[in-house]
N, C-alpha and C. Protein backbone atom coordinates (compact mmCIF):
# COMPACT_ATOMS: atom_id res chain seq x y z
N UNK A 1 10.43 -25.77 -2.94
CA UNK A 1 9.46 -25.04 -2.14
C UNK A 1 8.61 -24.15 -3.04
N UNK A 2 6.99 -24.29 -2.84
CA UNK A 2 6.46 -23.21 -3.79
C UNK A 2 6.58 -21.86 -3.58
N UNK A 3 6.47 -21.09 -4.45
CA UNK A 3 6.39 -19.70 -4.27
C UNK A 3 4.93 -19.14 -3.47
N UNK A 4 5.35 -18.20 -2.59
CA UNK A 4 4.15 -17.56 -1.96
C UNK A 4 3.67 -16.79 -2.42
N UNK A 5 1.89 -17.24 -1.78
CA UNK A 5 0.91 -16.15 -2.62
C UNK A 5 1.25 -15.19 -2.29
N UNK A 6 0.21 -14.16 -2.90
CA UNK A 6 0.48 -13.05 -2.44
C UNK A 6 -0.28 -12.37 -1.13
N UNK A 7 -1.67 -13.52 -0.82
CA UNK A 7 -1.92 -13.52 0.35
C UNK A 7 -1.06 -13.88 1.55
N UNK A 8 -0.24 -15.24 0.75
CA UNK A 8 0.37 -15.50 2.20
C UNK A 8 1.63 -14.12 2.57
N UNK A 9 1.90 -13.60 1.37
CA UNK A 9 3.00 -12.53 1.75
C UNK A 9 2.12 -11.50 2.52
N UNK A 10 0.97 -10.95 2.36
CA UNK A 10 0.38 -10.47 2.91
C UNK A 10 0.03 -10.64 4.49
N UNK A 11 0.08 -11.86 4.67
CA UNK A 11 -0.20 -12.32 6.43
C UNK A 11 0.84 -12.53 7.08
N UNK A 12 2.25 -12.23 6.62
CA UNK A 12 2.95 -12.54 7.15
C UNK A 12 3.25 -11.58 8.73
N UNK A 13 3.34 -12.06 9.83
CA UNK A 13 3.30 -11.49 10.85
C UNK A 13 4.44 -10.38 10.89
N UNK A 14 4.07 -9.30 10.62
CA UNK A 14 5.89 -8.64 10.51
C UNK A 14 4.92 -7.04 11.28
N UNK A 15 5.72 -7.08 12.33
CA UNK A 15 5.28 -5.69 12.81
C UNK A 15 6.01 -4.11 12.59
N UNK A 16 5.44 -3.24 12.78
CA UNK A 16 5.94 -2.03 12.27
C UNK A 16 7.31 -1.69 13.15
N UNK A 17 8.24 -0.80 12.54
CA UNK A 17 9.28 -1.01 13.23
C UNK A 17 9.94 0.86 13.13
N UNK A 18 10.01 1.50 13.98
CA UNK A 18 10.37 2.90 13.90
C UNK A 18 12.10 2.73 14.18
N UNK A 19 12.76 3.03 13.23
CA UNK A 19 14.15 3.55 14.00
C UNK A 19 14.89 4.66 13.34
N UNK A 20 16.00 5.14 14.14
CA UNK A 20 17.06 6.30 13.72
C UNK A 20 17.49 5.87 12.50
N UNK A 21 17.40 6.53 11.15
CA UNK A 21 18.38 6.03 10.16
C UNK A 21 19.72 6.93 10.57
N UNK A 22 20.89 6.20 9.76
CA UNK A 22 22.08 6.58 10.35
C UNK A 22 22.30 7.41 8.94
N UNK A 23 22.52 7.55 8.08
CA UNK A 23 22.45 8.17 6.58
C UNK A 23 21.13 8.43 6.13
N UNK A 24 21.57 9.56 5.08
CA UNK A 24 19.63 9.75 4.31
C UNK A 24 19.78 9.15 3.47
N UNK A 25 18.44 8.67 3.41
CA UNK A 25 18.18 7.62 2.12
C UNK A 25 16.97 8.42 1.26
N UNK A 26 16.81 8.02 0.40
CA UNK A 26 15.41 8.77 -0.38
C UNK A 26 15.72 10.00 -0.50
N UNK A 27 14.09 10.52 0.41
CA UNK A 27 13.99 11.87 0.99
C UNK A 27 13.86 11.85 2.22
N UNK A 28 14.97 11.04 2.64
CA UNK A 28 14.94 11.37 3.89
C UNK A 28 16.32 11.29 4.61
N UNK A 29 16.43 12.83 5.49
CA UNK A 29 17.97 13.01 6.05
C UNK A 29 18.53 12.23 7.69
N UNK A 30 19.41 12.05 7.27
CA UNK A 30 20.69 11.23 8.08
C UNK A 30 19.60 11.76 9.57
N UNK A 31 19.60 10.41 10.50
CA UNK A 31 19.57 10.71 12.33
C UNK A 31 17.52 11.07 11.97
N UNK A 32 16.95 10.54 10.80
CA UNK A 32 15.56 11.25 11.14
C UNK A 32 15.18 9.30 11.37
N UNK A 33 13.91 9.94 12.29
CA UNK A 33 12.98 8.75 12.56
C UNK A 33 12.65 7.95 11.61
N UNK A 34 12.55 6.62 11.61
CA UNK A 34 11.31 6.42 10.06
C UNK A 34 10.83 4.82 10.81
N UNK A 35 9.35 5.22 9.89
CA UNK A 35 8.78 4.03 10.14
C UNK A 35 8.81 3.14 9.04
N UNK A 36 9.22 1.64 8.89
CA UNK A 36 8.83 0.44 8.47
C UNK A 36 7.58 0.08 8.82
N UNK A 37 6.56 0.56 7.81
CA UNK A 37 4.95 -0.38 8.10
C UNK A 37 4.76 -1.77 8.16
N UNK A 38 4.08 -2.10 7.40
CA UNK A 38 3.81 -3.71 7.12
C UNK A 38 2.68 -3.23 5.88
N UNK A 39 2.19 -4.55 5.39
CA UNK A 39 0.98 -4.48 4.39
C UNK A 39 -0.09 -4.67 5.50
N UNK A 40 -0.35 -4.83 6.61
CA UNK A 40 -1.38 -4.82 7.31
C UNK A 40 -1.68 -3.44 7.54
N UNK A 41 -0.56 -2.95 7.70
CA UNK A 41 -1.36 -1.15 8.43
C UNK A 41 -1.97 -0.71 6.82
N UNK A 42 -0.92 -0.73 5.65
CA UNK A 42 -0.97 -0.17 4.82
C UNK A 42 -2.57 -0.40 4.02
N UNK A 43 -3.27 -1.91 4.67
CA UNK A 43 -4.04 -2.30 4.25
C UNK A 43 -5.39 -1.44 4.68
N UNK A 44 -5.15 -1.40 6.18
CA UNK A 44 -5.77 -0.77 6.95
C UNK A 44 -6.03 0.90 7.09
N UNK A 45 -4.87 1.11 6.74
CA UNK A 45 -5.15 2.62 6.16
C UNK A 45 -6.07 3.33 5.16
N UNK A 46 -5.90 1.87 3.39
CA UNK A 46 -6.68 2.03 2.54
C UNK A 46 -8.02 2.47 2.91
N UNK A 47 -8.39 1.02 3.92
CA UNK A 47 -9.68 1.09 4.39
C UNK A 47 -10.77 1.85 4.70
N UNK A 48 -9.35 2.95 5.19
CA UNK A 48 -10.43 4.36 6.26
C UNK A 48 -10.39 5.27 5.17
N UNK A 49 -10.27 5.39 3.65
CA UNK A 49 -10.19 6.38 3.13
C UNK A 49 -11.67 6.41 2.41
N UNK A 50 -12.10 7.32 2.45
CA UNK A 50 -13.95 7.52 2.16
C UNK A 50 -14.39 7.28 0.73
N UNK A 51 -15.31 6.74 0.56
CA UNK A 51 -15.68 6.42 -1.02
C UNK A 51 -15.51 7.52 -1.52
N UNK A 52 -15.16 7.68 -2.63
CA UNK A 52 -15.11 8.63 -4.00
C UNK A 52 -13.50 9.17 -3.67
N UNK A 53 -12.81 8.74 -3.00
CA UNK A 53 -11.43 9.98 -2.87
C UNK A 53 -10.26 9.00 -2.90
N UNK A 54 -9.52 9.86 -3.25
CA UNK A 54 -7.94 9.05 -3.70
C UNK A 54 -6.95 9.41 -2.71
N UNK A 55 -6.08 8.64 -2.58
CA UNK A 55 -5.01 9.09 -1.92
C UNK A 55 -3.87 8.93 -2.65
N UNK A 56 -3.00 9.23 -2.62
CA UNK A 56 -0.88 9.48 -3.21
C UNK A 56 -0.60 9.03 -2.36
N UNK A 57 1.13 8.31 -2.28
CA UNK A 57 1.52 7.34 -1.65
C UNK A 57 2.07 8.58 -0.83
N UNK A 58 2.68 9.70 -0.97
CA UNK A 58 3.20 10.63 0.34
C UNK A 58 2.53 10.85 1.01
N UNK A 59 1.24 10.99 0.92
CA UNK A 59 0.38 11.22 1.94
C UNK A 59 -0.19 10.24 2.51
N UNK A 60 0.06 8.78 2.37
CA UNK A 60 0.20 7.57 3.21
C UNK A 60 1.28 7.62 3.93
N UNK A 61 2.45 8.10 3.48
CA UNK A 61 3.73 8.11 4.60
C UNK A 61 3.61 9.18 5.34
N UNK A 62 3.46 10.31 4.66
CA UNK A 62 2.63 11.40 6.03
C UNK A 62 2.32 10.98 6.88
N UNK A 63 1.28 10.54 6.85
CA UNK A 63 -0.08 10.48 7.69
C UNK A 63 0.76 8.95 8.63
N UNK A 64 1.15 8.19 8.01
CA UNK A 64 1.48 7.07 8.67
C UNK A 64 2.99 7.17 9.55
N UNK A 65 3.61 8.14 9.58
CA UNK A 65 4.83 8.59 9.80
C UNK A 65 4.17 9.70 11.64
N UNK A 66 3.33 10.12 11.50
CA UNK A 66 2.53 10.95 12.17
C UNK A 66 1.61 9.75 13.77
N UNK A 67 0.77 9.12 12.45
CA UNK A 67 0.35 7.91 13.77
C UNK A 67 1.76 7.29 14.37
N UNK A 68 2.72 6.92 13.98
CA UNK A 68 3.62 6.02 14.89
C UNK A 68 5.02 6.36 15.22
N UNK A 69 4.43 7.90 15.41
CA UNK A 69 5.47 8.85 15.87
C UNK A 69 6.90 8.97 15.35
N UNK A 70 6.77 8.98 13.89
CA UNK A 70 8.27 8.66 13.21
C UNK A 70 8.07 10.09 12.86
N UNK A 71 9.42 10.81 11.68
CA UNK A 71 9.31 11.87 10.78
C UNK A 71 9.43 11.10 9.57
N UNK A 72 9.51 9.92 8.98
CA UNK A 72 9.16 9.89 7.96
C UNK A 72 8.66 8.47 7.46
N UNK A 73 7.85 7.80 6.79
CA UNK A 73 8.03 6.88 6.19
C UNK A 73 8.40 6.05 5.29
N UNK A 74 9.57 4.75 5.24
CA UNK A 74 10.05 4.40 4.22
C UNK A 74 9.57 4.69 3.13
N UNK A 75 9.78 4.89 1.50
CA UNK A 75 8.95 5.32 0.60
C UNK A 75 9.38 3.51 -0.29
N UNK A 76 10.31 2.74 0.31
CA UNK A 76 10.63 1.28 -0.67
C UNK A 76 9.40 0.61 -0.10
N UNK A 77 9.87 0.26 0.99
CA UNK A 77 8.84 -0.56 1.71
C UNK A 77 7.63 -0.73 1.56
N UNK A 78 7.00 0.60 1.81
CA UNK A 78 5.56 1.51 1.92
C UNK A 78 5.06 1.02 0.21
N UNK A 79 6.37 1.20 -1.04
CA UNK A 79 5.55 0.83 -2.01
C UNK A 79 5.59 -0.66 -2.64
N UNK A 80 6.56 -1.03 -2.05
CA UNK A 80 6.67 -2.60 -1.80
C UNK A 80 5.26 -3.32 -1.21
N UNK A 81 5.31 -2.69 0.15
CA UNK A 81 3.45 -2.95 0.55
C UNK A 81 2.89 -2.69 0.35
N UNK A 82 2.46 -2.00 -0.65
CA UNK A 82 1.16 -1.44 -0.75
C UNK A 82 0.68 -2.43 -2.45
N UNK A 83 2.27 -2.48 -2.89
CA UNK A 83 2.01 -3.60 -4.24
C UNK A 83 1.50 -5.19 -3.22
N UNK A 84 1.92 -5.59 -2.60
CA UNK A 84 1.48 -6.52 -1.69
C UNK A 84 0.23 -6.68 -1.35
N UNK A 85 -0.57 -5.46 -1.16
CA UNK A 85 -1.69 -4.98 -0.26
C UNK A 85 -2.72 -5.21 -1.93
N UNK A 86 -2.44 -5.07 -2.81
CA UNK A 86 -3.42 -4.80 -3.95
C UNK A 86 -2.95 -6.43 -4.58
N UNK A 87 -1.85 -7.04 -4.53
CA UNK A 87 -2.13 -8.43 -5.23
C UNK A 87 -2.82 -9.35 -4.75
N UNK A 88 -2.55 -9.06 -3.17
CA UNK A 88 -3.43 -10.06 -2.55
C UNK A 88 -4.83 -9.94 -2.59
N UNK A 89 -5.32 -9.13 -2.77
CA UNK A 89 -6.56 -8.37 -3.05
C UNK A 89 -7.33 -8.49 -4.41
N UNK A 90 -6.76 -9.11 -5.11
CA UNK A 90 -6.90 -9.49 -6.79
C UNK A 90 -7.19 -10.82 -5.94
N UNK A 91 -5.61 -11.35 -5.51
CA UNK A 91 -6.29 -12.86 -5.27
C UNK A 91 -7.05 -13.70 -4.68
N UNK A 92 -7.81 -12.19 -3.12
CA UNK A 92 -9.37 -12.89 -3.09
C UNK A 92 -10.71 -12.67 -3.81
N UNK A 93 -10.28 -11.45 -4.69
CA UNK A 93 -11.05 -11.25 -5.83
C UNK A 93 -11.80 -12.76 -6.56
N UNK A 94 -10.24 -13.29 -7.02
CA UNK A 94 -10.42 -14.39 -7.90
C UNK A 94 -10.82 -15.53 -6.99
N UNK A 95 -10.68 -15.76 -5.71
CA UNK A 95 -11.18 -16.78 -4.92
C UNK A 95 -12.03 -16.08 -4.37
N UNK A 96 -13.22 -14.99 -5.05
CA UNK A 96 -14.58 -15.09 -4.97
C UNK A 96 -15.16 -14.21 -3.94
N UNK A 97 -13.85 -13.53 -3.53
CA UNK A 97 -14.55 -12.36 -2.65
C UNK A 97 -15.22 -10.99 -3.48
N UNK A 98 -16.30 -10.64 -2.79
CA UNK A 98 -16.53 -9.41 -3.47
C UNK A 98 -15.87 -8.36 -3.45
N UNK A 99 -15.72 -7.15 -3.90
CA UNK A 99 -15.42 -5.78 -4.08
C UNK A 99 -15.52 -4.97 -2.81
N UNK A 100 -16.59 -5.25 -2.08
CA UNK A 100 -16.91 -4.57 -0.76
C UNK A 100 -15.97 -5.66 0.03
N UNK A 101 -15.49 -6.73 -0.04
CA UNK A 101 -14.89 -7.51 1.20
C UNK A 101 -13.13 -7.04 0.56
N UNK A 102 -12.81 -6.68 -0.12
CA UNK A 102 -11.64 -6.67 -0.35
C UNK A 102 -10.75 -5.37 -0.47
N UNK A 103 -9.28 -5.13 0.61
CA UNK A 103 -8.68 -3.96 0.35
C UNK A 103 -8.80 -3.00 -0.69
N UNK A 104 -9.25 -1.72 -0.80
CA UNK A 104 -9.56 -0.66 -1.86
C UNK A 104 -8.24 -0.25 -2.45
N UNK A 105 -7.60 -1.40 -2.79
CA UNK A 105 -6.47 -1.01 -3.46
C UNK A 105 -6.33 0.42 -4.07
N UNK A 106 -7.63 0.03 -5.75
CA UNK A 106 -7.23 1.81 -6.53
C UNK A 106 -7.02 2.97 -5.72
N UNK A 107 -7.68 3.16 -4.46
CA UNK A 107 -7.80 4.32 -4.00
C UNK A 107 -6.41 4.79 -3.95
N UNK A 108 -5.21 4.14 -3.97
CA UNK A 108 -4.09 4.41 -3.63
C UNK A 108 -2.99 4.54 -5.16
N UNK A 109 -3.68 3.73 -6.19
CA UNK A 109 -2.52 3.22 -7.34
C UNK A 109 -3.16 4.17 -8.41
N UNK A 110 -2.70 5.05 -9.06
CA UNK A 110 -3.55 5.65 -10.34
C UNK A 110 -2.90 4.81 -11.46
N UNK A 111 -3.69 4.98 -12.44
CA UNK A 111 -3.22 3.31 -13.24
C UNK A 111 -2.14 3.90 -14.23
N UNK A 112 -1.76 5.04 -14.34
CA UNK A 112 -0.38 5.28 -15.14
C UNK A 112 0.66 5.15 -14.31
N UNK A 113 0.50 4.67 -12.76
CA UNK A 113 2.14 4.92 -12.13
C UNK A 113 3.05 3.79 -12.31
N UNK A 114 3.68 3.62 -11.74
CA UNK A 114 4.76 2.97 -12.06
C UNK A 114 4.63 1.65 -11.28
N UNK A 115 3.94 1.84 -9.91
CA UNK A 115 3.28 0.63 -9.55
C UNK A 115 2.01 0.11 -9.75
N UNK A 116 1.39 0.83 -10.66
CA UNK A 116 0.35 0.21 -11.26
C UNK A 116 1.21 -0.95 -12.54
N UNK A 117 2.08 -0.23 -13.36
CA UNK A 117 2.52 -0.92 -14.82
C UNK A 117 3.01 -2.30 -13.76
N UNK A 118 3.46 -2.64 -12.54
CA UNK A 118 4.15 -3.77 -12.19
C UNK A 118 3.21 -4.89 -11.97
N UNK A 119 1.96 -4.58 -11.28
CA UNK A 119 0.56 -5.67 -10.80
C UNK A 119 0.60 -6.27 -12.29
N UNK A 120 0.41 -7.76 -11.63
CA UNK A 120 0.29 -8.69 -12.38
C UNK A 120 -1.13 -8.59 -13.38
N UNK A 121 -2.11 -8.04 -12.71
CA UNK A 121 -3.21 -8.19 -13.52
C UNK A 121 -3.41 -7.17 -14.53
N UNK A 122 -3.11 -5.98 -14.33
CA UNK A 122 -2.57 -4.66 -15.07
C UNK A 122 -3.60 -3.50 -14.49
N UNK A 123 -3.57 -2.41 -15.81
CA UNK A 123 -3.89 -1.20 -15.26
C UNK A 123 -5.81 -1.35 -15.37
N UNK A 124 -6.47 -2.22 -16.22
CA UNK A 124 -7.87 -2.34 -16.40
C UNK A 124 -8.34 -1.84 -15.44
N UNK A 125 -8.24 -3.24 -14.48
CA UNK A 125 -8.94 -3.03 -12.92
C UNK A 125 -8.87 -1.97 -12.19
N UNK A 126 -7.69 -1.29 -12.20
CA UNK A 126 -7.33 0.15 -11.34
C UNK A 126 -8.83 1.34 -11.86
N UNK A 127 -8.60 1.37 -13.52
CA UNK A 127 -9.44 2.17 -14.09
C UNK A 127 -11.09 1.55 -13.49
N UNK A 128 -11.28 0.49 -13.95
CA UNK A 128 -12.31 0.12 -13.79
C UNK A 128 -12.88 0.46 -12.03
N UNK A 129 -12.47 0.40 -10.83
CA UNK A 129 -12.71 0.74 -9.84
C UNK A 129 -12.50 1.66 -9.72
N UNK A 130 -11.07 2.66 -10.08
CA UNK A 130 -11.16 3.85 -9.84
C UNK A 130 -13.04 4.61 -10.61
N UNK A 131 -13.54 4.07 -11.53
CA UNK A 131 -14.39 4.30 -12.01
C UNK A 131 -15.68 4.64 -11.15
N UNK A 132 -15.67 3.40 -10.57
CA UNK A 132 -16.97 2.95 -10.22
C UNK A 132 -16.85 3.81 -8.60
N UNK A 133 -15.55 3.93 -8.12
CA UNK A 133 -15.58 5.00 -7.03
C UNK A 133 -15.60 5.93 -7.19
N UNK A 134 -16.08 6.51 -8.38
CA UNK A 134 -15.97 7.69 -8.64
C UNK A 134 -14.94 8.94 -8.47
N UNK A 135 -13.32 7.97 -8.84
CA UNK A 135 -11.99 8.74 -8.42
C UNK A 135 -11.74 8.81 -10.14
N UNK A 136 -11.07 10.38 -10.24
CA UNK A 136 -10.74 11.06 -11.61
C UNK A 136 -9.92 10.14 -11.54
């Protein structure tokens, strides 16, 4: 069986899922809410963030923990998708989509983190858009 793109991991129908954790995990304590996103919200979130400005991944689980009435959001998952949300995004890059048609990944990855060093394509592109959006 071939391996899936990273688009198709991207479309995969998987909806958001809020429940009680029974232990704390992360930073987050035993009996609190949490939401499981998907790379669709996470995609969708990118979206609404305004040219020139950056966002940190806590303040994607904030904010996304807030819309779907959880107290917190996974921080694996969330960066699991959001690496999801930026490969697939390379790979309509390379099948010819423009810059304006495709998830604003950098806004989210600064190219020294730790999920920047993992993207297959590397840290260039991060810089190079973070550039051109005019994000420090």
């Amino acid at each position: 069986m071939a391996k899936k793109s990273w688009i198709e991991k991207f479309k995969v129908d998987k909806k958001p899922e809020v429940k009680r954790i029974e232990k704390a995990f992360a930073d987050i304590p035993e009996n609190a809410l949490m939401l499981i996103a998907s790379p669709k919200i996470i995609a969708d979130y990118l979206k609404q963030i305004p040219e020139g400005t950056s966002v940190d991944i806590k303040t994607i689980r904030k904010d996304l923990a807030l819309e779907y009435h959880a107290e917190y959001t996974c921080p694996v998952t969330t960066g699991i998708f959001l690496r999801i949300v930026a490969e697939a995004a390379f790979e309509e890059l390379q099948l010819g989509k423009s810059i304006d048609e495709i998830t604003p990944f950098w806004k989210a990855i600064p190219p020294n983190s730790s999920t920047a060093k993992k993207l297959t394509f590397g840290q260039e592109l991060l810089i190079e858009m973070r550039e051109k959006d005019l994000i420090n």
